[in-house]
Protein backbone atom coordinates (compact mmCIF):
# COMPACT_ATOMS: atom_id res chain seq x y z
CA UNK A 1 20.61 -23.79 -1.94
CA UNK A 2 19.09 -25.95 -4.76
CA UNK A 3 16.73 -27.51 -1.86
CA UNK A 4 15.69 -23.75 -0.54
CA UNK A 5 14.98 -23.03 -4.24
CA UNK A 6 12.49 -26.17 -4.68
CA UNK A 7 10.55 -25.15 -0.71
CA UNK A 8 10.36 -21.48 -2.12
CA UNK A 9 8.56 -22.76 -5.27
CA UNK A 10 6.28 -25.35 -2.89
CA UNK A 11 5.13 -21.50 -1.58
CA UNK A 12 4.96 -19.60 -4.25
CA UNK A 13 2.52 -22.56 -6.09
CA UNK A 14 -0.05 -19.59 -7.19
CA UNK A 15 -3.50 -21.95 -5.49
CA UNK A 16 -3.99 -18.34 -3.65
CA UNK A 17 -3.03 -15.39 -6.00
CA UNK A 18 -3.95 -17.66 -8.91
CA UNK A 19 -6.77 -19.90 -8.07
CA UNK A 20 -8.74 -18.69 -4.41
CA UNK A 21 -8.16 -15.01 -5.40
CA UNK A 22 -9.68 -15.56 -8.83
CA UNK A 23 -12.80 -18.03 -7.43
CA UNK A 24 -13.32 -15.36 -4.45
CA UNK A 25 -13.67 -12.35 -7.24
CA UNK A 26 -15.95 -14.61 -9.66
CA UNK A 27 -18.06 -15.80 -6.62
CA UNK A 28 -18.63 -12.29 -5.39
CA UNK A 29 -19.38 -11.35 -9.36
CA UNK A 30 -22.03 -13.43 -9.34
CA UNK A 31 -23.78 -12.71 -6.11
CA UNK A 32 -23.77 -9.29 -7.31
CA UNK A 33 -24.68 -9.69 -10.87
CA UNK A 34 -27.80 -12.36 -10.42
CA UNK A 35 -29.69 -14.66 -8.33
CA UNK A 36 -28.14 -18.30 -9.57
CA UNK A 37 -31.73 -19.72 -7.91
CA UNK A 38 -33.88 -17.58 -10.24
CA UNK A 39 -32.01 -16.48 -13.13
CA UNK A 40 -30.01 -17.87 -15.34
CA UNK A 41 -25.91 -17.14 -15.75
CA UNK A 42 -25.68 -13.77 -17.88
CA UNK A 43 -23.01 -12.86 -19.92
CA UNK A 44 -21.78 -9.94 -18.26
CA UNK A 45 -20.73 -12.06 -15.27
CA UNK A 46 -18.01 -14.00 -17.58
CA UNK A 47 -17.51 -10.56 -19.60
CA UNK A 48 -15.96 -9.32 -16.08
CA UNK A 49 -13.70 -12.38 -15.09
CA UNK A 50 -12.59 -12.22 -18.79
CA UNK A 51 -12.05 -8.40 -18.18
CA UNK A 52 -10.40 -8.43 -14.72
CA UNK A 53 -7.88 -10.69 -16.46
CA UNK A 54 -7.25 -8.62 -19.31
CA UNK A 55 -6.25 -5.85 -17.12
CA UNK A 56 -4.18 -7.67 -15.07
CA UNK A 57 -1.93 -9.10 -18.04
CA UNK A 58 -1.44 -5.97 -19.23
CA UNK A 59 -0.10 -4.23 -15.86
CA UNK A 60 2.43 -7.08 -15.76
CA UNK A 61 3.72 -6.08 -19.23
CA UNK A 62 4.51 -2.68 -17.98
CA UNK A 63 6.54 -3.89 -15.23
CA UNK A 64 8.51 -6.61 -17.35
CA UNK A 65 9.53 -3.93 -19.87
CA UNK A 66 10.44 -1.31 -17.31
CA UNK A 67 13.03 -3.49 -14.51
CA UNK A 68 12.79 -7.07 -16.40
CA UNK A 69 16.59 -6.05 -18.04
CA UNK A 70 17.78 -4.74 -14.79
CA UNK A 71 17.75 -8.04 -12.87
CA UNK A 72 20.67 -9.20 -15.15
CA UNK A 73 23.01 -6.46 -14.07
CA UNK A 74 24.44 -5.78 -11.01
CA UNK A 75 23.01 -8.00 -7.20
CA UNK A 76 19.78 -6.32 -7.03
CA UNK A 77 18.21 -9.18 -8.58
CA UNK A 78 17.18 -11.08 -5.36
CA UNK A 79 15.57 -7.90 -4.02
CA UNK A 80 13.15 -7.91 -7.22
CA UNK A 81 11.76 -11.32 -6.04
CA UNK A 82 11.60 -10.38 -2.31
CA UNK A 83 9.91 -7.13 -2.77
CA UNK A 84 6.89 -8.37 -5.35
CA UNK A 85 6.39 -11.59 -2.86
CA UNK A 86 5.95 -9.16 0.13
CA UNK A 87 3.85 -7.50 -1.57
CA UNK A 88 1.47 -10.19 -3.28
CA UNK A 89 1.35 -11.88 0.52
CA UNK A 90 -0.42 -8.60 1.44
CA UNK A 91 -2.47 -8.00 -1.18
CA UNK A 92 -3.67 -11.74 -0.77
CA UNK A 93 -4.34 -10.96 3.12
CA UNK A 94 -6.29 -7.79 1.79
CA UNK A 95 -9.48 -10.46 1.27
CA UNK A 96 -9.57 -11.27 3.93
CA UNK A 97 -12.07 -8.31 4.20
CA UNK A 98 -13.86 -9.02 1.67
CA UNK A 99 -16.90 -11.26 2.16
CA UNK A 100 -19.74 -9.43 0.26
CA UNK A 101 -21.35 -9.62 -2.57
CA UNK A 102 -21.17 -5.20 -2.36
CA UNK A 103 -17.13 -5.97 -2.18
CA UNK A 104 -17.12 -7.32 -5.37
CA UNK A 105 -15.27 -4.01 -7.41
CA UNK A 106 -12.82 -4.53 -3.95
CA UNK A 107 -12.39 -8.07 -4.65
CA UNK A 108 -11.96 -7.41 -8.51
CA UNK A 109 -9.15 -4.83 -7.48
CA UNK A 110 -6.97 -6.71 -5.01
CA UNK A 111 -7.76 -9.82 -6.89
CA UNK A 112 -5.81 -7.74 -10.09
CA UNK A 113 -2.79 -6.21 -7.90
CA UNK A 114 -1.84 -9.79 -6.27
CA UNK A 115 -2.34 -11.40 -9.29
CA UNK A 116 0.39 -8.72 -11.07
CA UNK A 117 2.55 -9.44 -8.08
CA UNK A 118 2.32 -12.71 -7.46
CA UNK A 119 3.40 -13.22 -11.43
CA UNK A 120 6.25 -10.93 -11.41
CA UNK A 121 7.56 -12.52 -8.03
CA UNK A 122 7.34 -15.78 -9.88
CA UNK A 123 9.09 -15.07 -13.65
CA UNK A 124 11.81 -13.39 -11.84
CA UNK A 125 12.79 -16.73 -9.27
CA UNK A 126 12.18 -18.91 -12.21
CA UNK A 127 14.86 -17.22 -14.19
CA UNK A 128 17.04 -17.89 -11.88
CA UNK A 129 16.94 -22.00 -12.52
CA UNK A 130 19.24 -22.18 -15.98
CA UNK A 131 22.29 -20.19 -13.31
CA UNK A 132 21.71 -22.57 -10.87
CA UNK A 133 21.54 -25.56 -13.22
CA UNK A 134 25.24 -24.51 -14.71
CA UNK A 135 26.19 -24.50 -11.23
CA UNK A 136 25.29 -28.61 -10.67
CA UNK A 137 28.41 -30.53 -9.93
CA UNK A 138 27.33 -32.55 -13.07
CA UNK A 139 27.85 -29.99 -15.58
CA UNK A 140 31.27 -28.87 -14.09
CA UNK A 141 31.99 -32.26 -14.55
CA UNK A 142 30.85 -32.01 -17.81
CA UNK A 143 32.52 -29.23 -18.50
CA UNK A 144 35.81 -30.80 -17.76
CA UNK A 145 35.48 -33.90 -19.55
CA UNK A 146 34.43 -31.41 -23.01
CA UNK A 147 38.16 -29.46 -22.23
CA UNK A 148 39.85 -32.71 -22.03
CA UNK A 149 38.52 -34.32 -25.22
CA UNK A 150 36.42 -37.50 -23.33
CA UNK A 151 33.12 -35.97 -24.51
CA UNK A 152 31.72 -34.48 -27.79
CA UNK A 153 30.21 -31.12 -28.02
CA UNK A 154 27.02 -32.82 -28.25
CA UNK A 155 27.21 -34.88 -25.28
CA UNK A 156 28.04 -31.61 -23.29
CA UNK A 157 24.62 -29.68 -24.78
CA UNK A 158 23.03 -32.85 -23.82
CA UNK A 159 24.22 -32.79 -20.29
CA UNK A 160 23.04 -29.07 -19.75
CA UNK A 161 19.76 -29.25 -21.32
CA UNK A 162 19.20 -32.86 -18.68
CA UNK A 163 19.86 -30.56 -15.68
CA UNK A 164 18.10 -27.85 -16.69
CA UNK A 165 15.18 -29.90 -17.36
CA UNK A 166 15.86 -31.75 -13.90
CA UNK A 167 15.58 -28.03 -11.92
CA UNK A 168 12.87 -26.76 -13.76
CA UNK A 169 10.87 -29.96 -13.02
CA UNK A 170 11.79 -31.07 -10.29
CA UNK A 171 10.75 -27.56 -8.75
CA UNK A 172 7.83 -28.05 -10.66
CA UNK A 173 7.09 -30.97 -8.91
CA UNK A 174 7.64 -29.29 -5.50
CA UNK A 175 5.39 -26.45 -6.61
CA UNK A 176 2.46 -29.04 -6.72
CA UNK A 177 3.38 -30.70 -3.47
CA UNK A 178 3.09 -27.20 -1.88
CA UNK A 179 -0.15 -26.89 -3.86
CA UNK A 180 -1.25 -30.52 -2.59
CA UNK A 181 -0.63 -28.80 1.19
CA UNK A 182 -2.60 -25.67 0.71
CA UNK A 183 -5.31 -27.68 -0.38
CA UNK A 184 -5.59 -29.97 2.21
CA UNK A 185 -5.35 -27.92 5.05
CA UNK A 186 -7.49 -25.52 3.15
CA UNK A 187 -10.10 -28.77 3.12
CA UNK A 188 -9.15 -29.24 6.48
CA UNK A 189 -10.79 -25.46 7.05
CA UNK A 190 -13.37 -25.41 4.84
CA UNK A 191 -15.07 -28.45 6.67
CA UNK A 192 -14.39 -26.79 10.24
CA UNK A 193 -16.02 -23.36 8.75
CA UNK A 194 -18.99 -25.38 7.36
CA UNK A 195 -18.67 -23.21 3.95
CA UNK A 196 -21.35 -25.19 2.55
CA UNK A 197 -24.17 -24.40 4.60
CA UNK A 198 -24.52 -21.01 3.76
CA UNK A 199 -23.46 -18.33 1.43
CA UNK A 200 -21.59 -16.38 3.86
CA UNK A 201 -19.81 -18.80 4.97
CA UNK A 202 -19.01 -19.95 1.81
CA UNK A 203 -17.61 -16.34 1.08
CA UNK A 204 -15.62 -16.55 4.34
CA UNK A 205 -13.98 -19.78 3.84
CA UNK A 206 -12.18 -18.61 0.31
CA UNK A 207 -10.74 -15.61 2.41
CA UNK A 208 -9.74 -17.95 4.64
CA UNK A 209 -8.09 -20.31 2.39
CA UNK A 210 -6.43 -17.80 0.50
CA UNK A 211 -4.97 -16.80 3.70
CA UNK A 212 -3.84 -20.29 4.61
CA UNK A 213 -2.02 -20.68 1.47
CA UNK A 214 -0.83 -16.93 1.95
CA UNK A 215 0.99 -18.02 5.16
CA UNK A 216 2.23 -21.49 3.99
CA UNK A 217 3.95 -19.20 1.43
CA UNK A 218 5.90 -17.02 3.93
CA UNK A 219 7.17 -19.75 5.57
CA UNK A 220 8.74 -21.78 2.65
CA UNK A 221 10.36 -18.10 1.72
CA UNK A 222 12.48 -17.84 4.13
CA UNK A 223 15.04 -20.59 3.51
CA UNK A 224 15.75 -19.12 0.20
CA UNK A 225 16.14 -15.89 1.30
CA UNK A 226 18.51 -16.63 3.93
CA UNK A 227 20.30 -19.47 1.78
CA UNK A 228 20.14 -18.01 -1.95
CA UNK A 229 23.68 -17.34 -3.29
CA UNK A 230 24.59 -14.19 -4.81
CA UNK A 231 25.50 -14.64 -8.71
CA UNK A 232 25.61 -10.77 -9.70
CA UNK A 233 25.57 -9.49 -13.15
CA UNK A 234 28.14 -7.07 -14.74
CA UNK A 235 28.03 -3.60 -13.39
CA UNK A 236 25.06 -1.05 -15.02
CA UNK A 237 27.65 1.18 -17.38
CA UNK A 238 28.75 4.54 -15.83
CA UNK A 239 26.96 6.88 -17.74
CA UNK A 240 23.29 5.15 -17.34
CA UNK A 241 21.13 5.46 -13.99
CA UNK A 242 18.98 2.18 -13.02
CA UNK A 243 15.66 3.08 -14.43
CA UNK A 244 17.11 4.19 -18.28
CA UNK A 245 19.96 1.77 -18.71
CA UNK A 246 16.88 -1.06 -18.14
CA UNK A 247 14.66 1.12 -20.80
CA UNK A 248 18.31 1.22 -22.99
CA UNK A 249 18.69 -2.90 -22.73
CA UNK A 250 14.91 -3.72 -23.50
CA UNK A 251 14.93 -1.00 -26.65
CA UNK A 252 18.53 -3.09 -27.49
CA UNK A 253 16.92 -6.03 -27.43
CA UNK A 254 13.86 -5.27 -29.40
CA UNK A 255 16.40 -4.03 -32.26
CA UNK A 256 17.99 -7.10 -32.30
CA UNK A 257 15.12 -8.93 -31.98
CA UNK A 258 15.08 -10.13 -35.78
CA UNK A 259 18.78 -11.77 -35.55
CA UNK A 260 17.71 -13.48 -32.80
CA UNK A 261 15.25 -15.53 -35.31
CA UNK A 262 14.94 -18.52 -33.23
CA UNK A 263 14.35 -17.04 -29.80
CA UNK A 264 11.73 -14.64 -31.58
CA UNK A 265 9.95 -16.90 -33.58
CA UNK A 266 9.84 -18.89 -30.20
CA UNK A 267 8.32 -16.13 -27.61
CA UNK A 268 5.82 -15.09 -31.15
CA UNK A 269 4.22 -18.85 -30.77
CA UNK A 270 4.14 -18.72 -26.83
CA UNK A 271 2.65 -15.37 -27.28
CA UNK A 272 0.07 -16.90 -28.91
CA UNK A 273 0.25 -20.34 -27.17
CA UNK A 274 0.16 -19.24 -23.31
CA UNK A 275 -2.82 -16.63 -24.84
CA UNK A 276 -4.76 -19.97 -25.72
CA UNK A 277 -3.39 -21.95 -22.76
CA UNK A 278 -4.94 -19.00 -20.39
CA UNK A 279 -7.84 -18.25 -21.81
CA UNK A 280 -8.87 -22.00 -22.05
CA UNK A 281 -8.30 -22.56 -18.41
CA UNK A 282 -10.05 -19.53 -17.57
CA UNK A 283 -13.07 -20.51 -20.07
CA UNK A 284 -13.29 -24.21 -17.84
CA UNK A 285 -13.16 -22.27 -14.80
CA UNK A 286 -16.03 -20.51 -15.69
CA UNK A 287 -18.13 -23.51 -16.67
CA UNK A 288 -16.74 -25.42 -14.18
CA UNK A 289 -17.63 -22.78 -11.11
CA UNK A 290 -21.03 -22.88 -12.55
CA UNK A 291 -21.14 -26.38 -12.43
CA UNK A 292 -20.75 -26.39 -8.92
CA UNK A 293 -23.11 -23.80 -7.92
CA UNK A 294 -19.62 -21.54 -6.63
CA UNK A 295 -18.89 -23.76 -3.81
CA UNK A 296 -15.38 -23.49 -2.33
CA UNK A 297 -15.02 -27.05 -1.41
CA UNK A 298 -16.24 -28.71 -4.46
CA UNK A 299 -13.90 -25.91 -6.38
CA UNK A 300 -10.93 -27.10 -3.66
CA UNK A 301 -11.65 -31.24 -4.73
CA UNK A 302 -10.70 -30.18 -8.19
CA UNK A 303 -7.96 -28.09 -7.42
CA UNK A 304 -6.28 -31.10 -5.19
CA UNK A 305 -6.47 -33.21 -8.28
CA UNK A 306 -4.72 -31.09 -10.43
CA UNK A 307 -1.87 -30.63 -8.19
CA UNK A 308 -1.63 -34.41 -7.71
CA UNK A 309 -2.47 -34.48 -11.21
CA UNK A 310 0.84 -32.26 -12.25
CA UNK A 311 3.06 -33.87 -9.52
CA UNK A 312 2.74 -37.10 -11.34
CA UNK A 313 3.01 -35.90 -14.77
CA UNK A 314 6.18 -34.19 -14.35
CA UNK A 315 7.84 -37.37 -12.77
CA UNK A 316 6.43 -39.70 -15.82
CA UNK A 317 7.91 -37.04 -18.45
CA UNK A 318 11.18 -36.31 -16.85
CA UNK A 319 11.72 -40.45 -16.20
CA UNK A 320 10.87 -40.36 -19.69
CA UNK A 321 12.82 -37.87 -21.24
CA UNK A 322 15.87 -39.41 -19.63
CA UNK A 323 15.35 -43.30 -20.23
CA UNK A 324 13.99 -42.43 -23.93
CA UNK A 325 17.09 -39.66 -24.62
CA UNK A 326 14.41 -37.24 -26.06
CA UNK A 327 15.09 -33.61 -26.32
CA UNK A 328 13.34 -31.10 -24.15
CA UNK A 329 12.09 -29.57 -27.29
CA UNK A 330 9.82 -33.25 -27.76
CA UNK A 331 8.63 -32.87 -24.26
CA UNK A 332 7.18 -29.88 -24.97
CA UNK A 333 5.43 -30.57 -28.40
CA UNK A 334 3.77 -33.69 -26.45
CA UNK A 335 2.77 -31.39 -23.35
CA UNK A 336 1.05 -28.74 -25.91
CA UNK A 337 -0.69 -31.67 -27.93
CA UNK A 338 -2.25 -32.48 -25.36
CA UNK A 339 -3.25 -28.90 -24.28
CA UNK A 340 -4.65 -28.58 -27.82
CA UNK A 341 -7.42 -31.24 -27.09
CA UNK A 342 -8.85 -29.11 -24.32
CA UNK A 343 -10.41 -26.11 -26.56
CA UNK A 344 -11.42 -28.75 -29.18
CA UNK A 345 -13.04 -30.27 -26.88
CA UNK A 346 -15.05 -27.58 -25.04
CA UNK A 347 -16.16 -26.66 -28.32
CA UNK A 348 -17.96 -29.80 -28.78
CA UNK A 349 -20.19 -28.35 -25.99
CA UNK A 350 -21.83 -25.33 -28.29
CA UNK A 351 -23.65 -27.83 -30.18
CA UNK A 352 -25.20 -30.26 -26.96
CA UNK A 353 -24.90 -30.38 -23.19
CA UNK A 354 -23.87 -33.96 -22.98
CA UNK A 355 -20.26 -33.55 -23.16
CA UNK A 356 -17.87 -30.18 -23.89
CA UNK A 357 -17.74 -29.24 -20.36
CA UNK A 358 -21.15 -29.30 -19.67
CA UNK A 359 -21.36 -31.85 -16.66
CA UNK A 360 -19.47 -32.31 -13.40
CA UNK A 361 -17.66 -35.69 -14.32
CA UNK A 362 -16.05 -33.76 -17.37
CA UNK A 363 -14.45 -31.19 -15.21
CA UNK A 364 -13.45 -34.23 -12.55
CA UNK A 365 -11.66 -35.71 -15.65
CA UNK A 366 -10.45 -32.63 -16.85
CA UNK A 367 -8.51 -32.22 -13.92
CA UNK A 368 -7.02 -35.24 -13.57
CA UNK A 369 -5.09 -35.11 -16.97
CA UNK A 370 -4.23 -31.24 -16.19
CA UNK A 371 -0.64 -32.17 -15.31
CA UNK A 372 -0.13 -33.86 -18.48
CA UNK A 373 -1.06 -30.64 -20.20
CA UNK A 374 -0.54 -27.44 -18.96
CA UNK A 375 1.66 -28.38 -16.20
CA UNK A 376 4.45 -29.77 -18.01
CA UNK A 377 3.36 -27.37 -20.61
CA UNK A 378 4.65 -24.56 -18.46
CA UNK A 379 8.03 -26.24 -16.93
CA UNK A 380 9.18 -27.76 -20.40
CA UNK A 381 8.04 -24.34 -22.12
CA UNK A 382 10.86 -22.34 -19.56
CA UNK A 383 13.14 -25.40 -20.22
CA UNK A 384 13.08 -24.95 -23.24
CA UNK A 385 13.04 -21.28 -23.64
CA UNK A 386 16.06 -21.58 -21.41
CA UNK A 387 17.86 -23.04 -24.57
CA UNK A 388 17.24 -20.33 -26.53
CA UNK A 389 18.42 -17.44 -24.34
CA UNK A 390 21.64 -15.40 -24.56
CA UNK A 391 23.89 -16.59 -21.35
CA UNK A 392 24.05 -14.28 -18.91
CA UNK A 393 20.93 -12.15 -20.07
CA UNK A 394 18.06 -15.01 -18.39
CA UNK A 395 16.14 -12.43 -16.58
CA UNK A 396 15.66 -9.68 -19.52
CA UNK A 397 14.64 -12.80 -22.07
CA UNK A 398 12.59 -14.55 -18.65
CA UNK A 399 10.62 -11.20 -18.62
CA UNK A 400 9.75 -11.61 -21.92
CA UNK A 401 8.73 -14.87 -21.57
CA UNK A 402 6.75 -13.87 -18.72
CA UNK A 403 5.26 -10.92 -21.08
CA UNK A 404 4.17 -13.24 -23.51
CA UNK A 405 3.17 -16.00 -21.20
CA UNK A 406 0.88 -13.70 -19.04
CA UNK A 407 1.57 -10.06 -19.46
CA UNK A 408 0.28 -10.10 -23.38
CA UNK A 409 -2.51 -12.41 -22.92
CA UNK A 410 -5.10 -10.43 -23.70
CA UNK A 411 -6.18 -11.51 -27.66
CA UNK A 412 -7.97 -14.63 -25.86
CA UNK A 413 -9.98 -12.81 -22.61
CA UNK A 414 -11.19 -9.77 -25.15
CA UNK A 415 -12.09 -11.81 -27.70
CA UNK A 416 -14.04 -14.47 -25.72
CA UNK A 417 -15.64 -11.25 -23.77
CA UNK A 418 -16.74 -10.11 -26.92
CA UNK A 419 -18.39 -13.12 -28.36
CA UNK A 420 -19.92 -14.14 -24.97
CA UNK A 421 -21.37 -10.30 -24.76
CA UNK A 422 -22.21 -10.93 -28.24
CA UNK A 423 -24.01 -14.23 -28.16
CA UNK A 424 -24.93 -14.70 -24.88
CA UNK A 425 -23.29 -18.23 -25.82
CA UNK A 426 -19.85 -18.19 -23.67
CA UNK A 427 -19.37 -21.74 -25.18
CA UNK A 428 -18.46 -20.24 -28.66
CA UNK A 429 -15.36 -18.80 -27.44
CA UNK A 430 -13.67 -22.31 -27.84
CA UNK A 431 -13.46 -22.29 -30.81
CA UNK A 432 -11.33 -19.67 -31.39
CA UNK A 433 -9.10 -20.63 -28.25
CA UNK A 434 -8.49 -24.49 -30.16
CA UNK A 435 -7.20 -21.94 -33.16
CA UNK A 436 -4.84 -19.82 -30.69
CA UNK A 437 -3.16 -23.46 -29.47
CA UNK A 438 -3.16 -25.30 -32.53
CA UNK A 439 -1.20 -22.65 -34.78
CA UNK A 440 1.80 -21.95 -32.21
CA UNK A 441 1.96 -25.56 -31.81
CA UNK A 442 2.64 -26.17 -34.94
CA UNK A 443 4.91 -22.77 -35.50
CA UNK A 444 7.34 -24.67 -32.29
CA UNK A 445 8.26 -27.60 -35.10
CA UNK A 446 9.98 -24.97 -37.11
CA UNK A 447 12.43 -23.51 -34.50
CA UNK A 448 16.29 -24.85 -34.61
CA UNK A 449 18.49 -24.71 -30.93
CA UNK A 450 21.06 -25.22 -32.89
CA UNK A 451 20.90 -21.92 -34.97
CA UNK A 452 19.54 -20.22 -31.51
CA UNK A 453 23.27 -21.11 -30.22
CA UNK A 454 25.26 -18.94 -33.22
CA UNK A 455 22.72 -16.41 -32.80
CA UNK A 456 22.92 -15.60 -29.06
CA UNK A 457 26.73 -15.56 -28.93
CA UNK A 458 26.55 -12.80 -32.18
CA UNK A 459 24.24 -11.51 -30.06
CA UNK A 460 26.32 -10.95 -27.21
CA UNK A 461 28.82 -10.02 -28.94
CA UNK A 462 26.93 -6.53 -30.71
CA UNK A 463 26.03 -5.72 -27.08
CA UNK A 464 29.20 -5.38 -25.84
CA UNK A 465 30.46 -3.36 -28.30
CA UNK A 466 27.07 -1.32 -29.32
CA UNK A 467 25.90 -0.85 -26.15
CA UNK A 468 28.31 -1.55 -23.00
CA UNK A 469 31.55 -0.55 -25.10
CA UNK A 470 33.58 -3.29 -23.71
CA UNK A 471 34.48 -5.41 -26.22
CA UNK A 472 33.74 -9.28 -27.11
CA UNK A 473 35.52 -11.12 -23.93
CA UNK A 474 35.16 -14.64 -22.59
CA UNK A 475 32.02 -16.10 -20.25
CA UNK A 476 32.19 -19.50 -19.03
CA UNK A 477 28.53 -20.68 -19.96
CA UNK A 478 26.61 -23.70 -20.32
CA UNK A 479 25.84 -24.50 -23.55
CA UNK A 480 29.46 -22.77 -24.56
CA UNK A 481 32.57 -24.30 -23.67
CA UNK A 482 34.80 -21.96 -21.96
CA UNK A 483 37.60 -20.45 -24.57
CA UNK A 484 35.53 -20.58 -27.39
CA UNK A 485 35.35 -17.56 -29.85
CA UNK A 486 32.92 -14.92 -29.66
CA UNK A 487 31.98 -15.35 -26.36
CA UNK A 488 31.51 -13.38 -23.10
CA UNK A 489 33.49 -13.34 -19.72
CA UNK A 490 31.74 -11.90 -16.55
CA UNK A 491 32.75 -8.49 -15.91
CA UNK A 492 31.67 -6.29 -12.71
């Protein structure tokens, strides 16, 4: 099972919903906005991108807050994942069509709907890794040694927060072999389509690629569909239906919200954090696919150095996380240091075109310490948002987290769309991105997983009583060792 769960996320590694999608809709922008060989780049072509990203943030929001509760009650769970990958694998196939400059509103449309399904299909099977990590044969070991006295509390948090940090990156690394794959056999038909001599080819070989990483997808599905153990929640309480006992749980939650200081004060800097993160990736892609005069292979060289980029970084943090005994909390602070410096320094490049992402060997460098950013950024961000989430509750606080991650992101694209319409200058958007980094980063010092603990099990314990009307029982949990007071047993 844990092996299907690292192929699925070698699949589901976003290069076509994320990347191809997103490169076909701003290639197609262009063609229709201006003639790159006579005019120079106008604003409204990055006001668009910036735009078409907005939107698609925000329908992912609606979707988290409507079903995001649901997944934790009841088996339905695996169904939410199945039915949003189905339906991001067509949307992706959509472009396929799409090879015109006159497609572009098309391309802007399907590019939106598989990049809302895509993300939803991907929150929901992350949230599954802090389950399967209390599953490991190590932490029942754990577990057992706590109950008999041979290891300290401590020693047992330390042990659960290892193997969740081992899942989380070692899918992580498995994401970026399956995004090493996709890019070299999307290489492989880039070459045979010649997408450099002409413009229409060019425009055919990202529908083609997007394909090829469509299909590569589908087939790393299937053994976690067919292998994926059932963990179901407790049962949805008699008097609610599906859609308003989900609606019940989320409006719950956001009254408890302020007990649950930690956690909060935690998703109100990643808020803010993934908005910078975002927005300054989508701000380099923009340069960066100027740079390049749109071509899909030169965009493709970059991509394969990221994902080779990320697969190494997440081996040299986890090796040192573990040899080093540093928390996951560390790892992360290092990992969003480092995406700091990005922002700073792109906005180097308002005052000359020397250096702040001006020239093709900045973006070739860029993307070689990506991994050491934003991709360990991203699996040490769920890591450690794993530690701060009520047991037994992953996918309602995961949906949040993918809210705030994605879904809310829209402070950085409308603000950056603004100044660019405003100035004409899309450089002077950096700026305010290094700002959106630099304060969350800061704000993540602050937060205690040690409070978070106390406050998730009183947590637990008001929703059983407020809201289910069961009464506190006893779970068997991670971070909790089993017969400890106040908290929760399965039930359903």
């Amino acid at each position: 099972e844990v092996f299907a769960y690292y192929l699925y996320f070698a699949g589901d590694n976003g290069i076509g919903a994320y990347q191809y999608a997103n490169l076909l809709f701003q290639n197609l922008i262009a063609q229709a906005g201006f003639n790159p060989n006579v005019l120079p780049l106008g604003s409204a072509y990055a006001s668009v991108i910036l735009i078409g990203n907005g939107l698609a943030f925000l329908c992912q929001s609606v979707i988290f807050l409507t079903i995001g509760s649901l997944a934790d009650f009841g088996g339905w769970s695996p169904w939410v994942v199945r039915i949003f990958s189905v339906l991001c694998m067509a949307f992706e196939f959509g472009l396929l069509g799409v090879t015109t400059a006159a497609k572009w509103r098309i391309a802007m449309a399907l590019y939106i709907m598989s990049s809302v399904t895509w993300w939803v299909s991907y929150v929901f099977f992350n949230a599954v890794f802090p389950k399967l990590a209390n599953d490991l044969p190590e932490v029942h070991k754990a577990r057992e040694e706590l109950l008999r006295g041979i290891i300290t509390q401590q020693q047992f948090d330390y042990t659960c927060s290892i193997q969740r940090s081992r899942i989380v990156n070692i899918s992580w690394a498995w994401n970026n072999i399956g995004f090493l794959v996709c890019c070299a056999l999307s290489l492989a038909a880039l070459f045979g389509l010649h997408a450099d001599d002409s413009v229409a080819n060019n425009n055919w070989g990202y529908s083609v690629a997007l394909a090829i990483c469509t299909s590569v997808w589908i087939v790393f599905a299937i053994p976690w569909f067919i292998w994926e153990k059932r963990r179901p929640g407790p049962a949805i309480p008699d008097k609610y239906n599906m859609v308003m006992f989900g609606l019940e749980q989320t409006f719950f939650a956001a009254k408890q919200a302020w007990k649950l200081k930690q956690t909060l004060t935690y998703l109100i800097a990643f808020f803010l954090l993934a908005d910078g993160v975002g927005t300054s990736l989508t701000l380099i892609s923009i340069a960066q696919t100027k740079a390049v005069a749109y071509s899909a292979i030169r965009n493709t060289y970059f991509l394969f150095v990221q994902g080779f980029s990320a697969l190494i970084g997440v081996y040299i943090f986890y090796y040192a996380q573990v040899y080093f005994n540093l928390k996951t909390k560390t790892m992360l602070q290092i990992s969003n240091f480092c995406c700091v410096l990005f922002p700073f320094w792109g906005t180097i490049g308002i005052w000359t075109d020397r250096v702040g992402f001006h020239n093709t060997w900045e973006f070739w460098f860029a993307s070689a310490l990506y991994g050491f950013a934003f991709g360990n950024q991203y699996s040490y961000g769920q890591a450690f948002m794993a530690e701060l989430v009520p047991k037994g509750r992953e996918f309602m606080f995961f949906s949040l987290l993918g809210i705030v991650n994605k879904g809310s992101a829209w402070i950085g694209p409308i603000a950056c769309s603004a100044i660019t319409d405003h100035t004409g200058n899309q450089w002077l958007g950096f700026p305010f991105v290094a700002a959106l980094t630099f304060v969350p980063f800061v704000a993540i010092f602050l937060i205690s997983v040690e409070k978070s603990r106390v406050e998730c099990t009183a947590y637990l314990e008001r929703e059983a009583i407020d809201l289910r009307h069961t009464g506190p029982q006893t779970e068997v949990t991670c971070d909790v060792p089993p017969g400890s007071p106040g908290t929760l047993e399965k039930s359903g």
